[in-house]
N, C-alpha and C. Protein backbone atom coordinates (compact mmCIF):
# COMPACT_ATOMS: atom_id res chain seq x y z
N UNK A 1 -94.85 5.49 -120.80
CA UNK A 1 -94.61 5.38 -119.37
C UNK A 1 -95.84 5.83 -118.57
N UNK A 2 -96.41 6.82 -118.71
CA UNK A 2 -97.88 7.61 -118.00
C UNK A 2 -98.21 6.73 -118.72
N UNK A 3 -99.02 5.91 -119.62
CA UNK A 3 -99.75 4.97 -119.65
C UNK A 3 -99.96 3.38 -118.37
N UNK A 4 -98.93 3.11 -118.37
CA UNK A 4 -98.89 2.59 -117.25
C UNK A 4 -98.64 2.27 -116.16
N UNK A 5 -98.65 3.63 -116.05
CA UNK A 5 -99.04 4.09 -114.39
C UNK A 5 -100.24 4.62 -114.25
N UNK A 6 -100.96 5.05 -115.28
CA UNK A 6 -102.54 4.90 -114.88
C UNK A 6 -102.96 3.61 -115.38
N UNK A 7 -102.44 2.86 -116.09
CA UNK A 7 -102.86 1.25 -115.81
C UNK A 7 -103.04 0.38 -114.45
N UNK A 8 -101.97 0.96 -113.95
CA UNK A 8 -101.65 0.36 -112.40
C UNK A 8 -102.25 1.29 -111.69
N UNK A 9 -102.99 2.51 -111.35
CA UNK A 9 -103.95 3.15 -110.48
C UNK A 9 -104.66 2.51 -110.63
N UNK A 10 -105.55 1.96 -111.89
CA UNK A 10 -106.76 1.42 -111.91
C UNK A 10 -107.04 0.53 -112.15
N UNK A 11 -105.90 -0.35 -112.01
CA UNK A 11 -106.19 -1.88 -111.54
C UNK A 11 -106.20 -1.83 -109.86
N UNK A 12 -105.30 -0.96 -109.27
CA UNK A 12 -105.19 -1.11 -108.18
C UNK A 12 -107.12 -0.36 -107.37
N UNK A 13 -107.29 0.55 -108.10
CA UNK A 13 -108.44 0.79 -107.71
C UNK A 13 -109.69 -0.12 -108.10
N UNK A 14 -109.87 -0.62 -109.46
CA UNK A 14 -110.39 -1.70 -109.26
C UNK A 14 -110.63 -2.70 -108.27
N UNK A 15 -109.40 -3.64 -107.94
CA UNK A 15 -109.12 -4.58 -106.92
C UNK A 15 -109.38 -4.05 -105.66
N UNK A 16 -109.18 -3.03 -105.19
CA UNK A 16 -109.87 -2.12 -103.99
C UNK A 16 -111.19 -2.64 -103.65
N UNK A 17 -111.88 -1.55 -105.02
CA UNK A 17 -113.27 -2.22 -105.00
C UNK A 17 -113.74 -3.30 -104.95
N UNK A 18 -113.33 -4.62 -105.55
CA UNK A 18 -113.52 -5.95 -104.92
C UNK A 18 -113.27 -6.10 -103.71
N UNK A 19 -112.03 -6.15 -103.20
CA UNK A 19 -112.01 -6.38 -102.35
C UNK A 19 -113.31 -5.44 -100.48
N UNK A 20 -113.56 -4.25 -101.43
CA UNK A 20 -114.09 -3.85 -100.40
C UNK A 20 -115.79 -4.14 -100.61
N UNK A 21 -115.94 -4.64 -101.75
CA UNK A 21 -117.42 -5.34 -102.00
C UNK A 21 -117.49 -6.69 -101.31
N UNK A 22 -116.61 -7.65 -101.76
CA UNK A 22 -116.11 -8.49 -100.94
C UNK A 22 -116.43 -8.72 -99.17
N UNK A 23 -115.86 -7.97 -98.37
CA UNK A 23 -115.89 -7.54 -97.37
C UNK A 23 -117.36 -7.31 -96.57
N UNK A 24 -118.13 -6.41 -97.72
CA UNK A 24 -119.79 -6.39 -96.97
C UNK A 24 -120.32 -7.40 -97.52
N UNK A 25 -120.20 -8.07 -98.50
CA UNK A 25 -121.03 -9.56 -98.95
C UNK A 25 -120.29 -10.54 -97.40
N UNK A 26 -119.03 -10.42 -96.91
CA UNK A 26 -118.92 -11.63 -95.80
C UNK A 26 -120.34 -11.67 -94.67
N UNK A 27 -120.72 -10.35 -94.05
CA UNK A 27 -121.45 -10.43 -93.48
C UNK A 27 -122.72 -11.32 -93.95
N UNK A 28 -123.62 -11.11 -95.53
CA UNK A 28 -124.65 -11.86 -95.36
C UNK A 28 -124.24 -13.51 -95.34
N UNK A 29 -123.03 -13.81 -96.23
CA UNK A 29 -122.55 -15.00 -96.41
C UNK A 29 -122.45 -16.05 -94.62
N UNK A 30 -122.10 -15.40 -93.45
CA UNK A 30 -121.30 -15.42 -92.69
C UNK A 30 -122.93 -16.42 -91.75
N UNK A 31 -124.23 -15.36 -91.82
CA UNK A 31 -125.32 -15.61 -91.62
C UNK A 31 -125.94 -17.26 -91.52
N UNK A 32 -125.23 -17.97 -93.11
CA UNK A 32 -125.63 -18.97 -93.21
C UNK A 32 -124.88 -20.23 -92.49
N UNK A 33 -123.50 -19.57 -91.52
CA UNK A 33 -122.95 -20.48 -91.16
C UNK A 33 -123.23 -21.36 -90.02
N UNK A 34 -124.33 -20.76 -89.56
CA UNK A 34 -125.35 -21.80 -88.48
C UNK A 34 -125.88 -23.24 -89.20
N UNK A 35 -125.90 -23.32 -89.80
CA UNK A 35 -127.02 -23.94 -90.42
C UNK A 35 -126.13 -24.72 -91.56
N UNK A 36 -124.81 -24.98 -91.65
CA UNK A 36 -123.89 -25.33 -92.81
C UNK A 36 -124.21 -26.63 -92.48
N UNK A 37 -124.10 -27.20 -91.83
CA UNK A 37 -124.25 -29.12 -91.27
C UNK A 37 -125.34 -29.79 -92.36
N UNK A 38 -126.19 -28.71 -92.37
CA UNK A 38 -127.23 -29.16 -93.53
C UNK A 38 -126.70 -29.83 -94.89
N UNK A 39 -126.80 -30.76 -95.88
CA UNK A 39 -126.85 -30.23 -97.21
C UNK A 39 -127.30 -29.28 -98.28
N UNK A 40 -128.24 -28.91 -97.70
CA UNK A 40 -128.92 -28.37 -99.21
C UNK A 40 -128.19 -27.15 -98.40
N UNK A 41 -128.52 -27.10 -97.18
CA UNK A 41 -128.14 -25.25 -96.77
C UNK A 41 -126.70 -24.69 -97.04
N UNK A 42 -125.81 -26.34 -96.71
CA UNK A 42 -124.27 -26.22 -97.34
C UNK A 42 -124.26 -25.77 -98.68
N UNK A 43 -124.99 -26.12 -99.98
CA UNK A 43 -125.36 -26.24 -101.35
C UNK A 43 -125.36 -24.84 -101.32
N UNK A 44 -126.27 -24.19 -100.94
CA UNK A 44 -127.31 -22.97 -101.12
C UNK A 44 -126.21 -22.13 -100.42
N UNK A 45 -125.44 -22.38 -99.75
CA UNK A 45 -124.35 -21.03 -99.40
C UNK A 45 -123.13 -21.47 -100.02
N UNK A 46 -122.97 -22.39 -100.71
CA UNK A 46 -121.67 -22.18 -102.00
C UNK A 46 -122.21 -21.43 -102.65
N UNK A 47 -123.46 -21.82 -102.98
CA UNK A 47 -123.89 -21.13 -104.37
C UNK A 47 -123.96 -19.62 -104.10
N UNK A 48 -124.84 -19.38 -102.77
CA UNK A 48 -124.36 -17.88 -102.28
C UNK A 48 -123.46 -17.18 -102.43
N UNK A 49 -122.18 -18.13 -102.03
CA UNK A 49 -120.69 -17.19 -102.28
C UNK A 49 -120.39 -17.16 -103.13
N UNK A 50 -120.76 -18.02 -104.03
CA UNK A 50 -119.79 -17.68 -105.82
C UNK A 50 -120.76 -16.98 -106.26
N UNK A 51 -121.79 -16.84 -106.11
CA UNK A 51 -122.89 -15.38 -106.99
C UNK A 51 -122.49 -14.27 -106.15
N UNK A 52 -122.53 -14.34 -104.73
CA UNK A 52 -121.81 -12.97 -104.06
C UNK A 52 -120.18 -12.73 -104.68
N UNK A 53 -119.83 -13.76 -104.55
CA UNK A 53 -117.60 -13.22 -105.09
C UNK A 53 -117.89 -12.33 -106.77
N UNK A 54 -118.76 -13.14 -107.51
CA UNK A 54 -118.92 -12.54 -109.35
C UNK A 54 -119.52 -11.07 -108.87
N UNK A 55 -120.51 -10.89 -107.91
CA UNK A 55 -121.14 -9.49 -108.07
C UNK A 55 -119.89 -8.92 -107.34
N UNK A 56 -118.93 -8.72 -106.38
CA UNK A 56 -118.31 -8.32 -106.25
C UNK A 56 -117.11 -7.81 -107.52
N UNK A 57 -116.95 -8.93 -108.07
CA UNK A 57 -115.96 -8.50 -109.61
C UNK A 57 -116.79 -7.89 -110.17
N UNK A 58 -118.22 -7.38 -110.44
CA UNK A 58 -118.85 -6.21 -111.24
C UNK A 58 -119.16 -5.11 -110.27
N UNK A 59 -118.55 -4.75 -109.26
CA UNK A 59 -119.36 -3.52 -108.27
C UNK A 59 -119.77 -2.39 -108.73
N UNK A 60 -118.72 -1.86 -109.54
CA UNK A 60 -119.18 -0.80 -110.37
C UNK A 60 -120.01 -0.40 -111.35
N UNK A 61 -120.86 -1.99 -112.25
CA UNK A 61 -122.02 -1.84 -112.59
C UNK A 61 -123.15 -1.42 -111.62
N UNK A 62 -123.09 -2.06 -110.36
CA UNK A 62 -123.94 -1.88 -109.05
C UNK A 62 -124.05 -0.30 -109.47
N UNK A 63 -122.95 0.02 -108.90
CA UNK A 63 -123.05 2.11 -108.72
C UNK A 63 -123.65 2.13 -109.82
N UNK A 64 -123.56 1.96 -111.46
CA UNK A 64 -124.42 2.53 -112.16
C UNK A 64 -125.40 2.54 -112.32
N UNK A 65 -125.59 1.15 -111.74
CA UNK A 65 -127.40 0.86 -111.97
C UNK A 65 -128.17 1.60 -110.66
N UNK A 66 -127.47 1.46 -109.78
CA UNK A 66 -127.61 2.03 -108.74
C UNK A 66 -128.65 3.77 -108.66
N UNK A 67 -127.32 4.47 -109.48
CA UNK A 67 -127.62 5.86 -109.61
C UNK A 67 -128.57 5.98 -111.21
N UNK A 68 -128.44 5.10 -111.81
CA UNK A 68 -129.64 5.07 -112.63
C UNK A 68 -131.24 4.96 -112.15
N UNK A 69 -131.12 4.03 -111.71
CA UNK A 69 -132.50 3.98 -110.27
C UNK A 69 -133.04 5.50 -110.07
N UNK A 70 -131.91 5.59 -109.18
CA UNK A 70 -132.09 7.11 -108.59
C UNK A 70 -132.64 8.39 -109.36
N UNK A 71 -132.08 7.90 -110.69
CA UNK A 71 -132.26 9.68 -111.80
C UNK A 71 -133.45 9.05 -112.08
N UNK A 72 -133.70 7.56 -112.32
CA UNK A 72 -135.42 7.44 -112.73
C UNK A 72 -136.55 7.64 -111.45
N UNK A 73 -136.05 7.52 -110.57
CA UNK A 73 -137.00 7.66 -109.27
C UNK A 73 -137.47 9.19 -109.37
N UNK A 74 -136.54 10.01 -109.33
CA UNK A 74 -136.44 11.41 -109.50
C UNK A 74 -137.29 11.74 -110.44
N UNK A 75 -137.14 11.30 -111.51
CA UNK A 75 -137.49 11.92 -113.04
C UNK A 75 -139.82 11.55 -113.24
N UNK A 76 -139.58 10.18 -112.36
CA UNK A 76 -140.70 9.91 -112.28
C UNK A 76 -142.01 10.48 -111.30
N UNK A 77 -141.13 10.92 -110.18
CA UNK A 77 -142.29 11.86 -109.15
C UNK A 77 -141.92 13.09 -109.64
């Protein structure tokens, strides 16, 4: 039973995180909507959103690589 109910915290926290990665990718996505009439620019912001929606389903690699950065930035000066 405690098994899955921390199954369901952390799906639910998972999906959080998409959804709230999600959310700051609309803004750059949102950018290209001047300019949609185009083809290629129409092309080039599908392709935008489905590489922005997948990095959203990995956010939490982001944070790691993220703070990996960071301990090497550190470690290096």
């Amino acid at each position: 039973m405690l098994t899955s109910i921390w199954l369901w915290i952390g799906l639910f926290a998972y999906f959080a995180g998409v959804a709230i990665a999600w959310w700051e990718f609309q803004a750059r996505i949102h950018e290209w909507e001047e300019y949609s009439n185009f083809p290629i620019i129409w092309t080039a912001k599908v392709v935008m959103t489905v590489w922005y929606f997948l990095k959203s389903l990995i956010w939490f690699y982001d944070l790691l690589l993220e703070d990996d950065k960071a301990v090497n930035t550190v470690i290096n000066n």
